[in-house]
Protein backbone atom coordinates (compact mmCIF):
# COMPACT_ATOMS: atom_id res chain seq x y z
CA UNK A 1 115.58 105.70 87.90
CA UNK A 2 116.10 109.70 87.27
CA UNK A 3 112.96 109.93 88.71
CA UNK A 4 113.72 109.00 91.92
CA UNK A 5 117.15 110.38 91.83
CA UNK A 6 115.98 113.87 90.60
CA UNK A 7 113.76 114.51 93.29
CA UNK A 8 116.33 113.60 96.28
CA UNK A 9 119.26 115.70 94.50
CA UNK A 10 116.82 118.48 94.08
CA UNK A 11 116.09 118.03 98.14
CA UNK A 12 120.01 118.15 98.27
CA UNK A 13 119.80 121.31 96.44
CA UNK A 14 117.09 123.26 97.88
CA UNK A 15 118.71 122.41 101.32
CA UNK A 16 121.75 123.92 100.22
CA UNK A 17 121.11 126.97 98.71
CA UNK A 18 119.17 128.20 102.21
CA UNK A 19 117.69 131.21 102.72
CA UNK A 20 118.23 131.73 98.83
CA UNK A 21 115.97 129.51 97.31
CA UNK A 22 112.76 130.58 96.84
CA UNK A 23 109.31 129.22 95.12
CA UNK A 24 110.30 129.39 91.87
CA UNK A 25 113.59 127.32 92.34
CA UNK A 26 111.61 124.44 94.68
CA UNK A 27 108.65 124.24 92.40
CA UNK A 28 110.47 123.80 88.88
CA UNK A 29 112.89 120.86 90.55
CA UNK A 30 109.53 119.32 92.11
CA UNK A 31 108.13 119.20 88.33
CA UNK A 32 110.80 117.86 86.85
CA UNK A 33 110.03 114.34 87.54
CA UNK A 34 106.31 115.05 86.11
CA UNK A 35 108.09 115.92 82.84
CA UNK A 36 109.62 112.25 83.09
CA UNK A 37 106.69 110.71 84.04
CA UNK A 38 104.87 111.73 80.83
CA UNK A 39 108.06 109.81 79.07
CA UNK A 40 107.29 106.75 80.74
CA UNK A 41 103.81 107.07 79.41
CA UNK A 42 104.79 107.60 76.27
CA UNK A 43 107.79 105.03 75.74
CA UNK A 44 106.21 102.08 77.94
CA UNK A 45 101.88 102.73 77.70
CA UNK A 46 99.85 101.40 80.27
CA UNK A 47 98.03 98.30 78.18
CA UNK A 48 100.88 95.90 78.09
CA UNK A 49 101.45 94.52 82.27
CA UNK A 50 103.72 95.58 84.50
CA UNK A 51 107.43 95.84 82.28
CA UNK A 52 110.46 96.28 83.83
CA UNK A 53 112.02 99.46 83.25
CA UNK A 54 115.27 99.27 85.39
CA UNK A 55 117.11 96.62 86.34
CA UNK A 56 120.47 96.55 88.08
CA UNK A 57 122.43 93.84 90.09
CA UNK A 58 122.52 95.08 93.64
CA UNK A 59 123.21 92.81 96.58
CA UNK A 60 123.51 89.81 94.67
CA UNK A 61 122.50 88.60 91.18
CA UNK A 62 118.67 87.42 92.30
CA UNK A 63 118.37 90.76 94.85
CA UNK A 64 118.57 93.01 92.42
CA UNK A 65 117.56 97.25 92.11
CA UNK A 66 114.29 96.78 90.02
CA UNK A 67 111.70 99.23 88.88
CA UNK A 68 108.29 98.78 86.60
CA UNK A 69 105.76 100.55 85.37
CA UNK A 70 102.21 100.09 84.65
CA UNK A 71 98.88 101.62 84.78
CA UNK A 72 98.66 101.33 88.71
CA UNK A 73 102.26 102.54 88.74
CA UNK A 74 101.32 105.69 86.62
CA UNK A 75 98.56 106.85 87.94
CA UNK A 76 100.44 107.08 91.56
CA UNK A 77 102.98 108.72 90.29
CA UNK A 78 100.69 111.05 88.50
CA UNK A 79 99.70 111.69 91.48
CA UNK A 80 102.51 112.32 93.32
CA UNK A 81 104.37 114.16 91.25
CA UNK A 82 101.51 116.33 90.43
CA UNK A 83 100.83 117.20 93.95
CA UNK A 84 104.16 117.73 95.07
CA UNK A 85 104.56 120.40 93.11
CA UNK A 86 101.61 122.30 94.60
CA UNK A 87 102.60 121.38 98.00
CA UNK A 88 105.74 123.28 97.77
CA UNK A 89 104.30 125.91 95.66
CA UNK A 90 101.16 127.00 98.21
CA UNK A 91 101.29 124.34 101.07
CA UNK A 92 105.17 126.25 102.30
CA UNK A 93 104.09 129.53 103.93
CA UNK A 94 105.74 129.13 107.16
CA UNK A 95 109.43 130.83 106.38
CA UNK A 96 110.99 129.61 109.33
CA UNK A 97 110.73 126.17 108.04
CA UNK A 98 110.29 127.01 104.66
CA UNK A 99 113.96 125.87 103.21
CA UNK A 100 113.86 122.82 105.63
CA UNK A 101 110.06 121.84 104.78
CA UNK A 102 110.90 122.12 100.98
CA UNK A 103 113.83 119.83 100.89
CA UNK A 104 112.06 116.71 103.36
CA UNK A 105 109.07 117.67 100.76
CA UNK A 106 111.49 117.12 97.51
CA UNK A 107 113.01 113.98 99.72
CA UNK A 108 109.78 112.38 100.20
CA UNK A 109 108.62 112.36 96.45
CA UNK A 110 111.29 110.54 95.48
CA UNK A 111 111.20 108.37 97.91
CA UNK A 112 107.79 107.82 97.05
CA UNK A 113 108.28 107.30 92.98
CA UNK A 114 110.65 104.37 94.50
CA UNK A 115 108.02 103.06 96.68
CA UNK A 116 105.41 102.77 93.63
CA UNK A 117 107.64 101.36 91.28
CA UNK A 118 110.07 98.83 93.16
CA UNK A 119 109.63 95.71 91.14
CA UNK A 120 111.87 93.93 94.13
CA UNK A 121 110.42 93.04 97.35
CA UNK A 122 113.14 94.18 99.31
CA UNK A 123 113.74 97.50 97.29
CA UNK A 124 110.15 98.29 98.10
CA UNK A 125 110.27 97.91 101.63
CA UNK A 126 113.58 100.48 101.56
CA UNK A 127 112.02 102.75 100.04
CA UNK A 128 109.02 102.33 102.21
CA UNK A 129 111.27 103.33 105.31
CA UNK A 130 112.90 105.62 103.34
CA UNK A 131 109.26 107.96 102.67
CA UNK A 132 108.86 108.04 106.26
CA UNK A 133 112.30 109.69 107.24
CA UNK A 134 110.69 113.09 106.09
CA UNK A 135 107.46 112.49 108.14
CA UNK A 136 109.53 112.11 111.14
CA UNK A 137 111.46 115.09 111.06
CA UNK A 138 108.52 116.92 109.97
CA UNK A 139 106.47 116.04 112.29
CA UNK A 140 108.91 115.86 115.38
CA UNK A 141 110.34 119.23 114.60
CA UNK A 142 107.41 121.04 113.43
CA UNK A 143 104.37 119.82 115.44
CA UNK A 144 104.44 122.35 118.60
CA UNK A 145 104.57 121.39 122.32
CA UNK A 146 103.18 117.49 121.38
CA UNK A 147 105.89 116.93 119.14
CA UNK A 148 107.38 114.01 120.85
CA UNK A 149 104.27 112.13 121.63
CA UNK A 150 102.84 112.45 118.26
CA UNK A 151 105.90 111.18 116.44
CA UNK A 152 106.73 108.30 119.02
CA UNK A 153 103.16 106.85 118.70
CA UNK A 154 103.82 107.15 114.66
CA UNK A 155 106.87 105.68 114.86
CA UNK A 156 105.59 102.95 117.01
CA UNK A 157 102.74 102.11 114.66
CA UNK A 158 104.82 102.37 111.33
CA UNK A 159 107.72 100.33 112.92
CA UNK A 160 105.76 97.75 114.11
CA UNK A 161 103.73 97.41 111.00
CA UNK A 162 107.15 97.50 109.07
CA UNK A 163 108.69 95.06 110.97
CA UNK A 164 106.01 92.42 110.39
CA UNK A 165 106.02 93.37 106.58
CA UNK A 166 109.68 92.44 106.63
CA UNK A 167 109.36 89.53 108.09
CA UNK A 168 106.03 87.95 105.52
CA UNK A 169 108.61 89.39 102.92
CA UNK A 170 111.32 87.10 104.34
CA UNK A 171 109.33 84.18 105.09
CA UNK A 172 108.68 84.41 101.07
CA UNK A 173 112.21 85.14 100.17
CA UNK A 174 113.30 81.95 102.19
CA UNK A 175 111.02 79.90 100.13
CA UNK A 176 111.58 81.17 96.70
CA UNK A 177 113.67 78.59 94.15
CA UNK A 178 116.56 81.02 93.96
CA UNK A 179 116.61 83.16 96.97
CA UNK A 180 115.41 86.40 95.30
CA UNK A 181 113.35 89.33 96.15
CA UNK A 182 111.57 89.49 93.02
CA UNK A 183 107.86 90.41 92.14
CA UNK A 184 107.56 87.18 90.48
CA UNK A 185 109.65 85.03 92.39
CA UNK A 186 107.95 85.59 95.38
CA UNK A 187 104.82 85.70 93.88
CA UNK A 188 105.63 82.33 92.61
CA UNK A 189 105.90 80.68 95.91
CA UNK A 190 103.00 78.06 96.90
CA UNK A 191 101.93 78.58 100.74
CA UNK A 192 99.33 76.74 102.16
CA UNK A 193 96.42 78.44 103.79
CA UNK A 194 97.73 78.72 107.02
CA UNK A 195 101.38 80.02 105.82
CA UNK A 196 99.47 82.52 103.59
CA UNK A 197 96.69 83.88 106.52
CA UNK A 198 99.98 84.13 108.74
CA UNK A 199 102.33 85.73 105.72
CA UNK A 200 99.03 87.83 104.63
CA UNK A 201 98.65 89.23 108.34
CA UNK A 202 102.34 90.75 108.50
CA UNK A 203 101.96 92.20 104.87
CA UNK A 204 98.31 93.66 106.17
CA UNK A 205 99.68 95.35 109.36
CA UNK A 206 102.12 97.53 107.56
CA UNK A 207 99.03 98.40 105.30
CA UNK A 208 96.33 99.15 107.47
CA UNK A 209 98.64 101.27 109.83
CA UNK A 210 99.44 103.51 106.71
CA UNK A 211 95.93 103.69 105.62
CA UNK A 212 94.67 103.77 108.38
CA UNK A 213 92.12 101.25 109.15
CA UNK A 214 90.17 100.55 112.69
CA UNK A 215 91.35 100.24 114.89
CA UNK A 216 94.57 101.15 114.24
CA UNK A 217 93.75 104.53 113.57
CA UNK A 218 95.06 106.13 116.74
CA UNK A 219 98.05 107.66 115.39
CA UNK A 220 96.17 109.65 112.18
CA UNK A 221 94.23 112.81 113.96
CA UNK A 222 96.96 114.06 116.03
CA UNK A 223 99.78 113.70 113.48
CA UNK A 224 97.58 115.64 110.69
CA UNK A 225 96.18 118.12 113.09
CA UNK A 226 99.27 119.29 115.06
CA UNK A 227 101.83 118.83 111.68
CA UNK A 228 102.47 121.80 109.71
CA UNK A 229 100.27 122.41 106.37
CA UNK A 230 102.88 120.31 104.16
CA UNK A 231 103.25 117.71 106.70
CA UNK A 232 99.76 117.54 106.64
CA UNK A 233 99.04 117.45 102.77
CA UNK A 234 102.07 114.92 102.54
CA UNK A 235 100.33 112.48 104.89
CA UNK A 236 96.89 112.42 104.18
CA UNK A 237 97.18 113.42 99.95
CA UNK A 238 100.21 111.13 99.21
CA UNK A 239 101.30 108.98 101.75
CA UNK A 240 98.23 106.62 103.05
CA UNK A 241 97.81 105.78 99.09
CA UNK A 242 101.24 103.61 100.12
CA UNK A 243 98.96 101.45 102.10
CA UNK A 244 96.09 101.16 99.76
CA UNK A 245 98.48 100.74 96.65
CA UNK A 246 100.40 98.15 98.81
CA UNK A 247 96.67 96.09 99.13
CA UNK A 248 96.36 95.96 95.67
CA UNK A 249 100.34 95.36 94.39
CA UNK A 250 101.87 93.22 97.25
CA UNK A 251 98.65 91.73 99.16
CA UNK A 252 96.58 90.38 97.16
CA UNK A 253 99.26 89.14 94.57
CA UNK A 254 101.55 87.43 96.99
CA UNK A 255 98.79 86.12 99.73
CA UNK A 256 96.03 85.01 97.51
CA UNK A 257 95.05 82.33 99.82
CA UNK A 258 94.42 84.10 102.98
CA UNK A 259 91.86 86.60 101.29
CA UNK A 260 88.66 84.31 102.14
CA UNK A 261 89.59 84.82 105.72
CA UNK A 262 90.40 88.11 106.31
CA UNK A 263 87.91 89.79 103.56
CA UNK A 264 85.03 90.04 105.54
CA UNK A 265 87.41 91.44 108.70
CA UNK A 266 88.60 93.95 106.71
CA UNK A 267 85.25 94.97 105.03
CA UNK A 268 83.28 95.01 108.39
CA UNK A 269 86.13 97.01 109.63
CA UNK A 270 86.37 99.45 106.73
CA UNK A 271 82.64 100.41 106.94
CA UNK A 272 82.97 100.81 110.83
CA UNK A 273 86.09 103.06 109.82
CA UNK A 274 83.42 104.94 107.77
CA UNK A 275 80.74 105.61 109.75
CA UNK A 276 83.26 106.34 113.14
CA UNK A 277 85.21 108.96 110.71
CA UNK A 278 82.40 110.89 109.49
CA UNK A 279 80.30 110.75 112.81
CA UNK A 280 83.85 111.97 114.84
CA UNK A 281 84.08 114.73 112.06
CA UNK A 282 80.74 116.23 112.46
CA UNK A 283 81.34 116.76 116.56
CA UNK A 284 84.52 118.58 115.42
CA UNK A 285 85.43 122.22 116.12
CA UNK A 286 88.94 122.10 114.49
CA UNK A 287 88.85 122.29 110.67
CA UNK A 288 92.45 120.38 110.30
CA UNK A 289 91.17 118.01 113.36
CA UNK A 290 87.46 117.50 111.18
CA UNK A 291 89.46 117.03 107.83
CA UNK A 292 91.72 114.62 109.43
CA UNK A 293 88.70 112.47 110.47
CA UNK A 294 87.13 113.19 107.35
CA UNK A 295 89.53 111.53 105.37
CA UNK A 296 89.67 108.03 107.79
CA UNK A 297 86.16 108.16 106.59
CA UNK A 298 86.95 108.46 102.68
CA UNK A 299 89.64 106.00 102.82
CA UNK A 300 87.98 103.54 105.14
CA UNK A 301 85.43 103.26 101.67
CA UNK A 302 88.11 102.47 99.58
CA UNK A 303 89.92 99.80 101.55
CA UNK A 304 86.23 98.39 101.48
CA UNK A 305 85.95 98.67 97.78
CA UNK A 306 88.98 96.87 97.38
CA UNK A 307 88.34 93.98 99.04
CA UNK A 308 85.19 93.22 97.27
CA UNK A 309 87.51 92.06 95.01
CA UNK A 310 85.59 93.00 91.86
CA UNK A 311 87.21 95.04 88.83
CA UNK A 312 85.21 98.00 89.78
CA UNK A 313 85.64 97.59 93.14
CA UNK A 314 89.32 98.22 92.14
CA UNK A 315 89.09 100.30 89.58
CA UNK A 316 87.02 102.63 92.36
CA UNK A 317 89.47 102.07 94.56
CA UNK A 318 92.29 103.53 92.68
CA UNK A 319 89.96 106.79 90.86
CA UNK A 320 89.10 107.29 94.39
CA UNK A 321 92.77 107.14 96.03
CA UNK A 322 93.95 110.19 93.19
CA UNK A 323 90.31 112.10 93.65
CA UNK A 324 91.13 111.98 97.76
CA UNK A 325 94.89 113.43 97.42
CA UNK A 326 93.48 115.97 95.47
CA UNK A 327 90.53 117.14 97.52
CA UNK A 328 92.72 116.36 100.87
CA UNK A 329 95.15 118.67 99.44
CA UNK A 330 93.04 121.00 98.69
CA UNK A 331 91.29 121.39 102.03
CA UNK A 332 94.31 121.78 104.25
CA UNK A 333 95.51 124.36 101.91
CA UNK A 334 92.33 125.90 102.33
CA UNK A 335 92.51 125.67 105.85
CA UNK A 336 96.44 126.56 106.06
CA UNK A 337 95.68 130.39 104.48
CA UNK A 338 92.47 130.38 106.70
CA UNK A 339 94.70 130.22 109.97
CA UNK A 340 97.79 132.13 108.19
CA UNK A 341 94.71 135.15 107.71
CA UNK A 342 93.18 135.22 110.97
CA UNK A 343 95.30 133.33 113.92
CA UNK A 344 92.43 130.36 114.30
CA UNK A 345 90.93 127.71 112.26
CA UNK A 346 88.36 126.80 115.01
CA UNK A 347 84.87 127.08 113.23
CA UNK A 348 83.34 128.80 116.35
CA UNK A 349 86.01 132.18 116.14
CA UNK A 350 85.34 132.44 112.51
CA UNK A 351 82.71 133.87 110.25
CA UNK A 352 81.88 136.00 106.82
CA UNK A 353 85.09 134.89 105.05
CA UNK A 354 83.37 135.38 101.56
CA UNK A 355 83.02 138.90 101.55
CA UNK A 356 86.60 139.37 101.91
CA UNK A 357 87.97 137.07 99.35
CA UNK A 358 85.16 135.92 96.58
CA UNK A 359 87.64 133.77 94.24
CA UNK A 360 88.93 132.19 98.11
CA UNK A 361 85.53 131.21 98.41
CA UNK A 362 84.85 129.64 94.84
CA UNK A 363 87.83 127.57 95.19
CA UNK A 364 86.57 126.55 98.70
CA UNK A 365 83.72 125.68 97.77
CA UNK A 366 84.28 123.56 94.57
CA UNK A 367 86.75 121.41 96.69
CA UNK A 368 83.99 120.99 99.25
CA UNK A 369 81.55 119.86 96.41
CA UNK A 370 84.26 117.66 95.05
CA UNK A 371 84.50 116.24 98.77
CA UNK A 372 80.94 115.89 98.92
CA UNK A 373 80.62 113.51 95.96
CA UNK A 374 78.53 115.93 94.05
CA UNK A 375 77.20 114.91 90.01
CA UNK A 376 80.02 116.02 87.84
CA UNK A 377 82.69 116.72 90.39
CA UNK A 378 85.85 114.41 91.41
CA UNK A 379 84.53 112.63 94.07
CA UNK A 380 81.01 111.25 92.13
CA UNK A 381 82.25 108.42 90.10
CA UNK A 382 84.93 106.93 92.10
CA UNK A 383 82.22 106.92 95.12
CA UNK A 384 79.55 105.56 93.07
CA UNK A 385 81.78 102.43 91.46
CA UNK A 386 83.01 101.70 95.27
CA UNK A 387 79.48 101.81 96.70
CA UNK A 388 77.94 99.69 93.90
CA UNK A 389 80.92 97.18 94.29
CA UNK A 390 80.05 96.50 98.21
CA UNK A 391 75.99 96.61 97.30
CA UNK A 392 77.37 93.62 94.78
CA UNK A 393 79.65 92.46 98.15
CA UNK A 394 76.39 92.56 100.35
CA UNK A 395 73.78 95.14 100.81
CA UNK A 396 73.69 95.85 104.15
CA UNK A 397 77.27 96.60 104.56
CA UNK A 398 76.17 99.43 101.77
CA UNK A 399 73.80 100.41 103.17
CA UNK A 400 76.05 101.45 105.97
CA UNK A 401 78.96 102.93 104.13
CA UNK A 402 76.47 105.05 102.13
CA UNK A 403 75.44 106.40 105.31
CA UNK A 404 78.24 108.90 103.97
CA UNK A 405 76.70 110.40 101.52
CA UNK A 406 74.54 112.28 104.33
CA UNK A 407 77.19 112.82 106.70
CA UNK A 408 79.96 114.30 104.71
CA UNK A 409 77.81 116.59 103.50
CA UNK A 410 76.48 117.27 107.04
CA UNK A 411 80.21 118.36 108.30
CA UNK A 412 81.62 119.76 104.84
CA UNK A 413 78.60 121.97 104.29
CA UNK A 414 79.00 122.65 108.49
CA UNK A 415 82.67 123.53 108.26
CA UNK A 416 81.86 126.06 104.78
CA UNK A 417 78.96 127.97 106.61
CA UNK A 418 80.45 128.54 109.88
CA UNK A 419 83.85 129.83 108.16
CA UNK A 420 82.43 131.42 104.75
CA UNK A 421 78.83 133.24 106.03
CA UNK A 422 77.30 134.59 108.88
CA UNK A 423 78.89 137.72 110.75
CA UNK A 424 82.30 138.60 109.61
CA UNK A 425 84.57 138.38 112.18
CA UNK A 426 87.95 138.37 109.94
CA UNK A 427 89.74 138.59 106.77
CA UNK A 428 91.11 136.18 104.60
CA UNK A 429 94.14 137.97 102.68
CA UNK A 430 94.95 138.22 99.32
CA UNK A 431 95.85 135.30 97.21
CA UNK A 432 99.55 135.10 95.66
CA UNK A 433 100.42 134.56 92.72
CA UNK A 434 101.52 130.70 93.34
CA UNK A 435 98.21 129.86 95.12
CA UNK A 436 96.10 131.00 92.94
CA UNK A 437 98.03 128.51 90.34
CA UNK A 438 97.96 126.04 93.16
CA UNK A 439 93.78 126.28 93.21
CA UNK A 440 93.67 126.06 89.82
CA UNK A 441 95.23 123.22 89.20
CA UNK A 442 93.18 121.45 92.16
CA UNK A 443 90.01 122.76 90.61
CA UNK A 444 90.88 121.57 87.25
CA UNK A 445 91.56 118.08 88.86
CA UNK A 446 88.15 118.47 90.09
CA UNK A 447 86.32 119.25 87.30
CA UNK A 448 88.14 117.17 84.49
CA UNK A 449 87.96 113.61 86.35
CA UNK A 450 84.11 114.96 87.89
CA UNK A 451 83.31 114.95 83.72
CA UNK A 452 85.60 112.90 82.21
CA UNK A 453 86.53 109.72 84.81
CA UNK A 454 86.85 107.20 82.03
CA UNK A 455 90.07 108.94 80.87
CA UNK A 456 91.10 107.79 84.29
CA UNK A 457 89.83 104.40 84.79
CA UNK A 458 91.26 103.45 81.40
CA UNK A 459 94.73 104.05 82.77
CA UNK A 460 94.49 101.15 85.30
CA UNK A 461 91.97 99.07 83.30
CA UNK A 462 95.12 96.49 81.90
CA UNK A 463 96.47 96.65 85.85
CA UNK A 464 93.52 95.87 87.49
CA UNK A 465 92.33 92.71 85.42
CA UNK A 466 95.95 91.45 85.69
CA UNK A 467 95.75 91.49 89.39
CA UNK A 468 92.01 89.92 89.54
CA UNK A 469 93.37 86.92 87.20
CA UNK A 470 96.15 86.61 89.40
CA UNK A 471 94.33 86.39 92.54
CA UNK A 472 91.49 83.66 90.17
CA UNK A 473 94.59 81.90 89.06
CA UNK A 474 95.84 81.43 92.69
CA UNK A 475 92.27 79.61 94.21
CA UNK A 476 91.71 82.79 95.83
CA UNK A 477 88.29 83.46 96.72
CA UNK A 478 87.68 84.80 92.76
CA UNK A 479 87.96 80.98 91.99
């Protein structure tokens, strides 16, 4: 619980003091919770299920205020609570916003620690709404002249998809034995194919809006490319991992029965995603606008993964949901103290930006490799265990979604060039002290799990199986 409550009364705190907090203050209260987290791996492990770890009466005595913890659990919250921290540290250089940036910033990672480990079906879609409250006020505050028709058509897309979560969540609730809102209890409840395709179609909506998936991707490019740097890390690092953690805890537990039908939708649709993301990228002139479309391209290949339904698929899945916050992250940062240096991040007005900063330009360019899937950097393993698992799916489809390897590096290697050689046109400034901490820590993330992944995978190992003999046990399409 304190690590959800920490976070929020840290927000309240930050948003208090003003004009007199500074970096230091906002970035020790955002670690705080990462010093709990390693408590929770230490007291509960990550081999033993999903355990309870709070458990209070709330409403009523079966809708109750329940939180677990497991490998899957862990690992989001690793991530979250390890990027946060960074975010406000580097990702905050606008001080006009700063103080009010910080606190939504501190707001939203507790409200995502809830989301990640509500145990109760209602408490998870709370805290669900309850992560996007930040967004909106980010992004309809903070997002320049478009403000208003970039946050209506993402509140219209998360509402709806909310909505029709609420209801599959209901419809289960209304047929448990005891009226409760419990993992298990609505996990317990026997639909029959129909019931499930129907209750499996609201769940998927709220999910494939957050990730986003094709075509209901609408929403993504605008929101990341007009939001502020924090708003823009928040989204794309952090927040679309609700939707693909939601596939894997929620879906495919509690709507085993509709997978047969809407697997092959959802894998056709996810390599589309793919191949539309990275070709839109490569046409793009705007390095927040080509990141944005660059990661409905990376995530499009893990919703794929997923539903292949294999262990590795999964296991692929969820290396490459952390890798992607991290190199996300990393990029808009990159990006952010590109525009902060020279007034433009279009490729076309920039030039020679690695004779003015070398250690800029390492740190650039290791994310980019990580991006890139290179041997021995982040994004190699998790991309290579996702691609394998949809060759095992069927071999056209990876045929297709490897397509990626080419054309990520086509715009990555694009977007370095034009901004890092050629004739130098401007400056990038000098790093602070807090971003070159910020870099580091990315680059370590990109070196440690590019050399060491099995450290990684082993954390969800226990997670993963239990969900795959859930989903056998159930006559889903493992059976």
């Amino acid at each position: 619980m304190e690590i959800i409550l920490i976070p929020i009364i840290a927000a309240l705190v930050t948003a208090g003091l003003g004009k007199r907090s500074n970096v230091w203050i906002s970035t020790l209260l955002s670690l705080i919770p990462l010093a709990v987290l390693y408590t929770y791996f230490t007291r509960f492990g990550v081999d033993n299920g999903w355990k309870t770890i709070f458990d209070l009466t709330w409403i009523s005595e079966n809708i109750r205020f329940t939180l677990g913890f497991d490998g899957l659990t862990g690992m989001l919250l690793l991530l979250t609570n390890l990027m946060v921290p960074v975010i406000v540290m580097a990702g905050i250089r606008d001080d006009e916003n700063r103080v009010k940036l910080t606190a939504l910033t501190l707001f939203m990672q507790g409200a995502l620690n809830g989301v990640f480990m509500a145990q109760d079906g209602l408490m998870f879609y709370i805290f669900w709404e309850l992560a996007l409250i930040p967004i909106y006020f980010i992004t309809l505050t903070m997002s320049g002249e478009n403000a208003f028709k970039i946050t209506l058509r993402f509140f219209l897309y998360t509402f709806i998809g909310s909505l029709a979560m609420l209801a599959s969540l209901l419809y289960l609730f209304l047929h448990t034995a005891n009226y409760s809102f419990s993992f298990e209890a609505l996990r317990a409840v026997e639909l029959s194919r129909i019931e499930s395709i129907w209750v499996g179609a609201g769940i998927l909506l709220a999910f494939v809006v957050k990730i986003p998936l094709l075509p209901f991707h609408s929403w993504q490019a605008d929101t990341y490319t007009h939001s502020p740097a924090a708003g823009s890390m928040l989204l794309s690092g952090i927040m679309l991992k609700m939707g693909l953690y939601g596939l894997l805890r929620w879906y495919l537990p509690l709507a085993p029965e509709s997978i047969e039908f809407f697997q092959p939708w959802i894998i056709g649709l996810s390599v589309a995603g793919v191949l539309y993301g990275a070709l839109i990228a490569i046409r793009q002139k705007d390095m927040k606008r080509l990141i944005a479309f660059s990661s409905l391209s990376h995530v499009a290949l893990i919703a794929a993964g997923i539903f292949t339904l294999t262990a590795e698929g999964l296991e692929g899945g969820v290396l490459q949901m952390f890798v992607h916050g991290v190199n996300v992250i990393g990029l808009f940062l990159v990006v952010e103290l590109i525009e902060k240096s020279t007034g433009t991040r279009l490729l076309g007005e920039l030039g020679g930006l690695a004779k003015s900063n070398r250690s800029f330009m390492i740190f650039f360019m290791l994310l980019a490799l990580g991006t890139v899937a290179v041997p021995f950097t982040n994004g190699f393993p998790g991309e290579f265990m996702l691609l394998k698992a949809v060759y095992m799916y069927n071999p056209n489809m990876s045929l297709l979604a490897g397509l990626t390897i080419i054309f990520c590096a086509v715009y990555i290697f694009r977007m370095v060039q034009f901004s890092m050689f050629g004739e130098g046109k401007h400056e990038v400034l000098s790093l602070k002290w807090n971003e070159y901490v910020a870099f580091g820590i990315l680059s370590i993330a990109v070196l440690l799990i590019g050399f060491v992944p099995q450290l990684f995978v082993d954390v969800v190992h226990s997670s993963i199986l239990q969900i795959v003999t859930w989903v056998s046990e159930a006559k889903g399409v493992l059976s």
